[in-house]
N, C-alpha and C. Protein backbone atom coordinates (compact mmCIF):
# COMPACT_ATOMS: atom_id res chain seq x y z
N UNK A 1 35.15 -1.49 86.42
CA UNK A 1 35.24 -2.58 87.37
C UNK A 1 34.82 -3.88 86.69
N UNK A 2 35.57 -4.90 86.78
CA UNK A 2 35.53 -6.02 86.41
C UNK A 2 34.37 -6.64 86.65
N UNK A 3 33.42 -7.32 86.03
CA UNK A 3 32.29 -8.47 86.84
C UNK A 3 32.88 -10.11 87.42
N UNK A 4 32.77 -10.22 88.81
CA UNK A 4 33.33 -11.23 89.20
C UNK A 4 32.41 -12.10 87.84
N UNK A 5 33.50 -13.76 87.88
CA UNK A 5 32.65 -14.86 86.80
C UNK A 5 32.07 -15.53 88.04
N UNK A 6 30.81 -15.54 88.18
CA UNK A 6 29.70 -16.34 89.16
C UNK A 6 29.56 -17.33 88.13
N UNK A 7 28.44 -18.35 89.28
CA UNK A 7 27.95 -19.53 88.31
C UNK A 7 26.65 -19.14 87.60
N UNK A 8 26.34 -17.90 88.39
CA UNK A 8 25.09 -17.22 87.78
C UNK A 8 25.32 -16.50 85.92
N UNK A 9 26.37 -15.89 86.46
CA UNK A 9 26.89 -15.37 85.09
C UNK A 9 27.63 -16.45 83.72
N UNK A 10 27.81 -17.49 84.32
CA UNK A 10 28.04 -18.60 83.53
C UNK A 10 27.24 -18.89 82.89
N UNK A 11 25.94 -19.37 83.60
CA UNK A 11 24.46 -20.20 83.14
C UNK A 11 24.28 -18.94 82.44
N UNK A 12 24.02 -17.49 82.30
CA UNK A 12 23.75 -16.80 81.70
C UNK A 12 24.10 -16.95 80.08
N UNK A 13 25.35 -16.85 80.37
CA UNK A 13 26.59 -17.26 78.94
C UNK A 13 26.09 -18.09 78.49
N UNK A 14 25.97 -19.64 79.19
CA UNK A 14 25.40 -20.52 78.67
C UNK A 14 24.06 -20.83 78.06
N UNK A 15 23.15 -20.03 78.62
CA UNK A 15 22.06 -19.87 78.01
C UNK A 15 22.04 -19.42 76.80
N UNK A 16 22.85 -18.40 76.69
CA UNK A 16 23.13 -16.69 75.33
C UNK A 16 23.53 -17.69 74.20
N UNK A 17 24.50 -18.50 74.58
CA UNK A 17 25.40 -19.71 73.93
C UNK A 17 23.97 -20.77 72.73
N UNK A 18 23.51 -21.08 74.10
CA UNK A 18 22.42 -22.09 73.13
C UNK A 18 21.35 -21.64 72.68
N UNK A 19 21.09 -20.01 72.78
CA UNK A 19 19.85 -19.45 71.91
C UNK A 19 20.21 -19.26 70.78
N UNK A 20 18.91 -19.38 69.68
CA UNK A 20 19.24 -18.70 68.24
C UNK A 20 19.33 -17.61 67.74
N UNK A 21 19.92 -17.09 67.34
CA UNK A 21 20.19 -15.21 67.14
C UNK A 21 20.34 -14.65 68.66
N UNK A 22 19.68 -13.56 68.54
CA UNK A 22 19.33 -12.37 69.38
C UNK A 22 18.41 -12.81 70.17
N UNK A 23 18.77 -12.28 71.41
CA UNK A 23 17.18 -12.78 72.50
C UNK A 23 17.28 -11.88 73.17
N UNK A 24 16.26 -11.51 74.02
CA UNK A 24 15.76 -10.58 74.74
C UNK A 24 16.17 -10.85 76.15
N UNK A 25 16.29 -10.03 77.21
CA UNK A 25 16.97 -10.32 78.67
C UNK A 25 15.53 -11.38 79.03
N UNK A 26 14.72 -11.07 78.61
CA UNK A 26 13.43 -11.10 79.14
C UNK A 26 12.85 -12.51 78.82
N UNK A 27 13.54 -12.51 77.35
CA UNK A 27 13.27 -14.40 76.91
C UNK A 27 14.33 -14.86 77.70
N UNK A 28 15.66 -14.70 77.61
CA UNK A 28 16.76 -15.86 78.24
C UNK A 28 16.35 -15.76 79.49
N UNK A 29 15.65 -14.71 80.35
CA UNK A 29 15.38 -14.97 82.16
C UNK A 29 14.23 -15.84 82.11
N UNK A 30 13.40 -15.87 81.12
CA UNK A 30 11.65 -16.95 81.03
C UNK A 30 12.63 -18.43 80.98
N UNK A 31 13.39 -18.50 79.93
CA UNK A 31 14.56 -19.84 79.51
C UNK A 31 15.37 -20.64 81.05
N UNK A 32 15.96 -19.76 81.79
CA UNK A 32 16.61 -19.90 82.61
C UNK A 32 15.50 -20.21 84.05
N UNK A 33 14.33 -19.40 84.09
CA UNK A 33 13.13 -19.32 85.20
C UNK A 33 12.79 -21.01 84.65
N UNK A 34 12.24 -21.49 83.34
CA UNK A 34 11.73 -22.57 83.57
C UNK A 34 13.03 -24.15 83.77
N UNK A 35 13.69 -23.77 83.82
CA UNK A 35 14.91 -24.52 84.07
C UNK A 35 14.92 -24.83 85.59
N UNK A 36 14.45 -23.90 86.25
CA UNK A 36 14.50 -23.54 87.94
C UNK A 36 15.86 -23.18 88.30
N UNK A 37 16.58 -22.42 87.62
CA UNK A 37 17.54 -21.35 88.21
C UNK A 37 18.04 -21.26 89.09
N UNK A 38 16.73 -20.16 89.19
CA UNK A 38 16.53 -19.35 90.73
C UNK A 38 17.44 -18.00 90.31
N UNK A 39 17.92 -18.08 89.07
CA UNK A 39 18.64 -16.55 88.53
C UNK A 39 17.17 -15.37 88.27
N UNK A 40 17.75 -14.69 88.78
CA UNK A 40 16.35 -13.06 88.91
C UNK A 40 17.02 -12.32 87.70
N UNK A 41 15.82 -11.59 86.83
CA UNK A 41 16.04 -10.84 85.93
C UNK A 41 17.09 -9.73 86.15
N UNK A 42 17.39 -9.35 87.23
CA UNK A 42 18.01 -8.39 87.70
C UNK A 42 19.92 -8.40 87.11
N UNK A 43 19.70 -9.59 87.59
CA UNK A 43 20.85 -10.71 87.49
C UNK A 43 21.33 -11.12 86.15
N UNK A 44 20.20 -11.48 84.96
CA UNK A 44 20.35 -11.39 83.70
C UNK A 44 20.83 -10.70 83.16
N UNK A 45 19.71 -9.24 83.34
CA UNK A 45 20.55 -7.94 82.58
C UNK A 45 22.04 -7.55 82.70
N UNK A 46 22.62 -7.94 84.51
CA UNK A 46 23.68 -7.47 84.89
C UNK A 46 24.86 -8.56 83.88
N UNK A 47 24.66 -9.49 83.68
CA UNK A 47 25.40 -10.65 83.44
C UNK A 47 25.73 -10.64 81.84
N UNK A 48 24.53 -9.69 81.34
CA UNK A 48 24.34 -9.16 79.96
C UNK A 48 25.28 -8.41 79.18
N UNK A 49 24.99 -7.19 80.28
CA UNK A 49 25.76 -5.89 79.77
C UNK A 49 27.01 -6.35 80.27
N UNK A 50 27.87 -7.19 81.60
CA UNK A 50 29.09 -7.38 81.57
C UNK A 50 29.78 -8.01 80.47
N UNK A 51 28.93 -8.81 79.63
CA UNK A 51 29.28 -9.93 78.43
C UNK A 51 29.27 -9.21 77.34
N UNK A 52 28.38 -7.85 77.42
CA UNK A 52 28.52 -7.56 76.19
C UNK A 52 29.65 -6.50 75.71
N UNK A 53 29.89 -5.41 77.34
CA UNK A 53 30.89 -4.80 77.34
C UNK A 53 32.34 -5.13 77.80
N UNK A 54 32.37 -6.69 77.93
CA UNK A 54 33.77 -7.80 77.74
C UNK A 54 33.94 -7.77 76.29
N UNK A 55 32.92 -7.51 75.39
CA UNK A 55 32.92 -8.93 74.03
C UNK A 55 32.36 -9.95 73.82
N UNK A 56 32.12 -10.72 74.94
CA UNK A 56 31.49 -11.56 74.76
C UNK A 56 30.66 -12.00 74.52
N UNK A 57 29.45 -11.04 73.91
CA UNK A 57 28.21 -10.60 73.88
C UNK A 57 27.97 -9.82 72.45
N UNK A 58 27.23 -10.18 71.42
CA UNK A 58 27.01 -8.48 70.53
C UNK A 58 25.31 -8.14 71.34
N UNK A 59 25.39 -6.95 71.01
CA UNK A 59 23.60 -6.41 71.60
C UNK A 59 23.71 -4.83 70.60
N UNK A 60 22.38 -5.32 70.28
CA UNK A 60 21.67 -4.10 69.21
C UNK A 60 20.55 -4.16 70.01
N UNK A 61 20.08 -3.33 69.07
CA UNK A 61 18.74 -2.53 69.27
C UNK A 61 17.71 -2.91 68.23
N UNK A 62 16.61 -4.32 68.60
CA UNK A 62 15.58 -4.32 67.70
C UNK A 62 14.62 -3.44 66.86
N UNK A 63 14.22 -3.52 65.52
CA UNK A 63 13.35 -2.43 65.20
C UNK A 63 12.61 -1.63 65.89
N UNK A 64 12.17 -2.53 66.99
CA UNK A 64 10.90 -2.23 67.70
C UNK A 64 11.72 -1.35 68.98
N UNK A 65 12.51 -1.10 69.29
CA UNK A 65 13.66 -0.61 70.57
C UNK A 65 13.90 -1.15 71.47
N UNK A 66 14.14 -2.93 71.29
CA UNK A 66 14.52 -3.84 72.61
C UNK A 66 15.67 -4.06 72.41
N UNK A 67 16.62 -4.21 73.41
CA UNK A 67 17.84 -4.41 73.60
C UNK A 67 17.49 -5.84 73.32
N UNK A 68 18.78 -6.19 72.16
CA UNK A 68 18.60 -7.82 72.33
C UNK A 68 20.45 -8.55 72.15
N UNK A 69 20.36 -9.29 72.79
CA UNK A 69 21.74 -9.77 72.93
C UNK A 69 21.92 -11.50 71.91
N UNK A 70 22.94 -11.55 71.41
CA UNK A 70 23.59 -13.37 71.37
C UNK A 70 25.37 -13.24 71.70
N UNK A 71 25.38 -14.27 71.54
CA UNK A 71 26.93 -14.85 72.10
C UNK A 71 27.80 -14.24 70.75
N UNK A 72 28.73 -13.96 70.57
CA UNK A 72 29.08 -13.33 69.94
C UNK A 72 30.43 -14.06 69.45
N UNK A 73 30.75 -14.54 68.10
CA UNK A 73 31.63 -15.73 67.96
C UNK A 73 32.71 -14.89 67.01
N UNK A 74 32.75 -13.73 66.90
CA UNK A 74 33.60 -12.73 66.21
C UNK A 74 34.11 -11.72 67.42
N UNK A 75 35.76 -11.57 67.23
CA UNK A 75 36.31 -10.57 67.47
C UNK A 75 36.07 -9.28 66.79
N UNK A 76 36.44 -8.15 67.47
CA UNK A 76 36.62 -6.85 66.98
C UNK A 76 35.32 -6.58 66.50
N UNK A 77 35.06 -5.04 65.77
CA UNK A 77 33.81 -4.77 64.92
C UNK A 77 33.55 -5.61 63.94
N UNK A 78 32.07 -5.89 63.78
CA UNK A 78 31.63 -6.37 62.83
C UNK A 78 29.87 -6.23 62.84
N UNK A 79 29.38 -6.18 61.62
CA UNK A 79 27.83 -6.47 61.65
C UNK A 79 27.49 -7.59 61.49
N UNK A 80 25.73 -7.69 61.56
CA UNK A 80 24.73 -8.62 60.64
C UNK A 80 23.86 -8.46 59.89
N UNK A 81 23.48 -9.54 59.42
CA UNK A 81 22.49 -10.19 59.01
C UNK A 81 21.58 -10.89 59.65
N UNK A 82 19.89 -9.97 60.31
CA UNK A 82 19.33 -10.74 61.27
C UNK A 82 18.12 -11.56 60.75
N UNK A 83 17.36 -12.08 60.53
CA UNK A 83 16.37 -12.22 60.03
C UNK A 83 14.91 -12.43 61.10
N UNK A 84 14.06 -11.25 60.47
CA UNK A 84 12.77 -11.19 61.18
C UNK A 84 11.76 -11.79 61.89
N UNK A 85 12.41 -13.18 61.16
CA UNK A 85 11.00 -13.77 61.46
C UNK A 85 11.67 -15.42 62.46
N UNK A 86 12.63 -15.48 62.39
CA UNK A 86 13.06 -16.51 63.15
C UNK A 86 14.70 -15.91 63.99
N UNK A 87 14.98 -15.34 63.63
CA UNK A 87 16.13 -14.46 64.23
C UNK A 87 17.74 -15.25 63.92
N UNK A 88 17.92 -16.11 63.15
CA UNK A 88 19.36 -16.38 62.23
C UNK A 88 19.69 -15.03 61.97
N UNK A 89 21.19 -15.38 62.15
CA UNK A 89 22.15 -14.10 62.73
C UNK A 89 23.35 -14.57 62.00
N UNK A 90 24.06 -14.19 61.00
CA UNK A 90 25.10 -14.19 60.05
C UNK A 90 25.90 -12.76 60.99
N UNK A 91 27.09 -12.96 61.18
CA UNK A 91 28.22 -12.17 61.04
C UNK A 91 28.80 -11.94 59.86
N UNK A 92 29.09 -10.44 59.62
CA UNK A 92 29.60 -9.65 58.04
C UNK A 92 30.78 -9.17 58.27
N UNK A 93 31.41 -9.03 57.21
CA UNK A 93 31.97 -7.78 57.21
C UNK A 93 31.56 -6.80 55.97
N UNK A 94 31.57 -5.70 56.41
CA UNK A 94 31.26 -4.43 55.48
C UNK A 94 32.11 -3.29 55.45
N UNK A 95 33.13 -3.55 53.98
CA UNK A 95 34.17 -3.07 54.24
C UNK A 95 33.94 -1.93 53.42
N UNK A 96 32.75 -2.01 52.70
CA UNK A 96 32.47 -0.16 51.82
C UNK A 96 31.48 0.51 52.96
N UNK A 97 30.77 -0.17 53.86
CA UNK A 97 30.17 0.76 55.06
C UNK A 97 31.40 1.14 56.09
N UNK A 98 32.00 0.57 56.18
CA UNK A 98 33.22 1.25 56.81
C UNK A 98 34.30 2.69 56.15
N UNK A 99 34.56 2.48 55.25
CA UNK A 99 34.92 3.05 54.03
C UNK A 99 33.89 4.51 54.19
N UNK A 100 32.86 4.13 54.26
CA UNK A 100 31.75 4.90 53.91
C UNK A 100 31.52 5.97 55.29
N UNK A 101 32.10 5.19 56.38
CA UNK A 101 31.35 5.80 57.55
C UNK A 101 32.62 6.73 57.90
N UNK A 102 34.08 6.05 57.57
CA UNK A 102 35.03 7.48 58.12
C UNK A 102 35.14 8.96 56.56
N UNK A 103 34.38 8.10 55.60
CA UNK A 103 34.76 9.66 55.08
C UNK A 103 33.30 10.31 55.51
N UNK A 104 32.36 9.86 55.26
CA UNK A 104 31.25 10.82 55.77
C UNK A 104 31.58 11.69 57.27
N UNK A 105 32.24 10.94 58.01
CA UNK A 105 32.13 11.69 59.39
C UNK A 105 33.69 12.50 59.05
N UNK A 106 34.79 12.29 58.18
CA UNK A 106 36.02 13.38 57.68
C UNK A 106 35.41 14.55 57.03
N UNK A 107 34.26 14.27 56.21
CA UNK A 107 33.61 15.50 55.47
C UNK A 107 33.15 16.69 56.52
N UNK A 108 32.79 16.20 57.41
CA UNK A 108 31.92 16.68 58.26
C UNK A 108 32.84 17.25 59.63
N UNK A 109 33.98 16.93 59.50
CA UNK A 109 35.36 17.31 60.48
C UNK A 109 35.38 16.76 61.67
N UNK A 110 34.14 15.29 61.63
CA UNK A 110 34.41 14.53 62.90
C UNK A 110 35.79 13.12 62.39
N UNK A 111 36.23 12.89 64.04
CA UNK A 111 37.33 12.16 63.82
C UNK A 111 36.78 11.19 65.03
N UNK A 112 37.90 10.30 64.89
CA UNK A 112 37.34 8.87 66.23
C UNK A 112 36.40 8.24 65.61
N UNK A 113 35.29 8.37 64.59
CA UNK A 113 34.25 7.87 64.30
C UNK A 113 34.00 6.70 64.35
N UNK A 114 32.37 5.95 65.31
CA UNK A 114 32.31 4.56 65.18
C UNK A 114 30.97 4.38 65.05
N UNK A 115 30.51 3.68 64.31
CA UNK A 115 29.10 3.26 63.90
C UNK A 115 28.48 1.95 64.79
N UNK A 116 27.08 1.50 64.46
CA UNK A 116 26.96 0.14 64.61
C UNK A 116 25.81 0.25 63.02
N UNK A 117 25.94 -0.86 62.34
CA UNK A 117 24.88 -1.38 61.31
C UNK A 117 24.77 -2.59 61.80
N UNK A 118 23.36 -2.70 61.32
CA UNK A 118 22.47 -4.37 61.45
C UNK A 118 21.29 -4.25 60.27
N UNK A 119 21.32 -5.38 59.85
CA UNK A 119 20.94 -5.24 58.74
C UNK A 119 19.55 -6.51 59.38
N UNK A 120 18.11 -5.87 59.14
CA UNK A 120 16.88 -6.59 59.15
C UNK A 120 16.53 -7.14 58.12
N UNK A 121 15.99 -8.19 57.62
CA UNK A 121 15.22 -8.99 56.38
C UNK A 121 15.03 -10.53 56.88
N UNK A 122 14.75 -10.91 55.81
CA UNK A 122 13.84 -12.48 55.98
C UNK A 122 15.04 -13.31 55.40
N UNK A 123 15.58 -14.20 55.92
CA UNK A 123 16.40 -15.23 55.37
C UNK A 123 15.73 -15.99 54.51
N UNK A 124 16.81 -17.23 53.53
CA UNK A 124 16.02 -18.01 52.68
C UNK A 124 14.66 -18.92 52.63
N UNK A 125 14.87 -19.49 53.98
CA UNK A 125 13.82 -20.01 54.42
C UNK A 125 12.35 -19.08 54.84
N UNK A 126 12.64 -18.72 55.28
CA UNK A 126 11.43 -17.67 55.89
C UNK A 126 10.83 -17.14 54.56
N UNK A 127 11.79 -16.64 53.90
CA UNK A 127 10.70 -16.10 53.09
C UNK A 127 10.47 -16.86 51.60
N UNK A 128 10.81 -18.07 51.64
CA UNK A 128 9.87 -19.03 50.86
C UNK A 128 8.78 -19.54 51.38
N UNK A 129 8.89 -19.53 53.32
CA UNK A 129 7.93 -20.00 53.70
C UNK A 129 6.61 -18.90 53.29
N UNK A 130 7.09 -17.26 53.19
CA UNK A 130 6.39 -16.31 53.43
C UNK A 130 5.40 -16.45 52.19
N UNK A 131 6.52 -16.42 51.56
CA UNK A 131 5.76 -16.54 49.58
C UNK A 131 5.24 -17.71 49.54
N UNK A 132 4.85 -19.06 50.43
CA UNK A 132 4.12 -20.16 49.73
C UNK A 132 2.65 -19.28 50.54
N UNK A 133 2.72 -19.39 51.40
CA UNK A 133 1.40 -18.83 52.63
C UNK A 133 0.76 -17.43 51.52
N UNK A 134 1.55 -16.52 51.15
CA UNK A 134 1.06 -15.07 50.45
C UNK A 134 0.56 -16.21 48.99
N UNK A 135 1.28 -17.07 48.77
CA UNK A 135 0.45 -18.12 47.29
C UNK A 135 -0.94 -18.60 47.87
N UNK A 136 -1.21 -19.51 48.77
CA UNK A 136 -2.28 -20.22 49.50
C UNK A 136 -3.17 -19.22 50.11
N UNK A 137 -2.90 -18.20 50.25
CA UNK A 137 -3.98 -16.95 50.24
C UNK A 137 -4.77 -16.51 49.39
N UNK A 138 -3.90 -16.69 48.51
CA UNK A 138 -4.46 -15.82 47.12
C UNK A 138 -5.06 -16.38 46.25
């Protein structure tokens, strides 16, 4: 079943739109609450998972096991590049993990096979910032 497009589910989009990386239902409903809304978390999540199972949306699964969503500016499959500490989000392609993922699952006599990869680390910035602070420590 289709999700009607509300203005609720718009501002949602629009919110997803102007965050950086990945955010949490839980940050974009705090984002949207101090705005004065009047959109309920309930409402977020729903507006979430319709965006994300349109496309319009990518959502992984943080290290830690939070669903986290951004706006999603690529068609079809694809991964990232997230970074830890400020959440910059590069779209990839990974065409030897693909490669990689239908013969492992042919070896194994599965067929249909579909993955998700996301790749965690510190972008350039972050982790010069990391290495001046681990210098000024030491």
């Amino acid at each position: 079943m289709a999700q009607r497009n509300t203005w609720q589910r718009e501002r949602v989009r629009d919110a997803l739109a102007d965050a950086r990386g990945f955010v949490s239902a839980q940050s974009l409903h705090a984002t949207l609450r101090d705005e004065n809304t009047g959109i309920g978390l309930a409402t977020v999540y729903r507006a979430l998972a319709g965006l994300a199972a349109s496309g319009d949306a990518d959502s992984l699964q943080s290290p830690e096991g939070e669903a986290l969503y951004r706006a999603c500016s690529t068609q079809g499959h694809h991964h990232h590049l997230i970074c830890r500490s400020c959440g910059l989000t590069v779209e990839i392609e990974a065409t030897e993990v693909e490669a990689w993922a239908q013969r492992t699952a042919a070896l194994h006599g599965f067929t249909e096979a579909a993955h998700v990869v996301d790749i965690f680390g510190l972008c350039t910035p972050c982790a010069k910032k990391k290495q001046a602070q681990e210098s000024a420590t030491a």
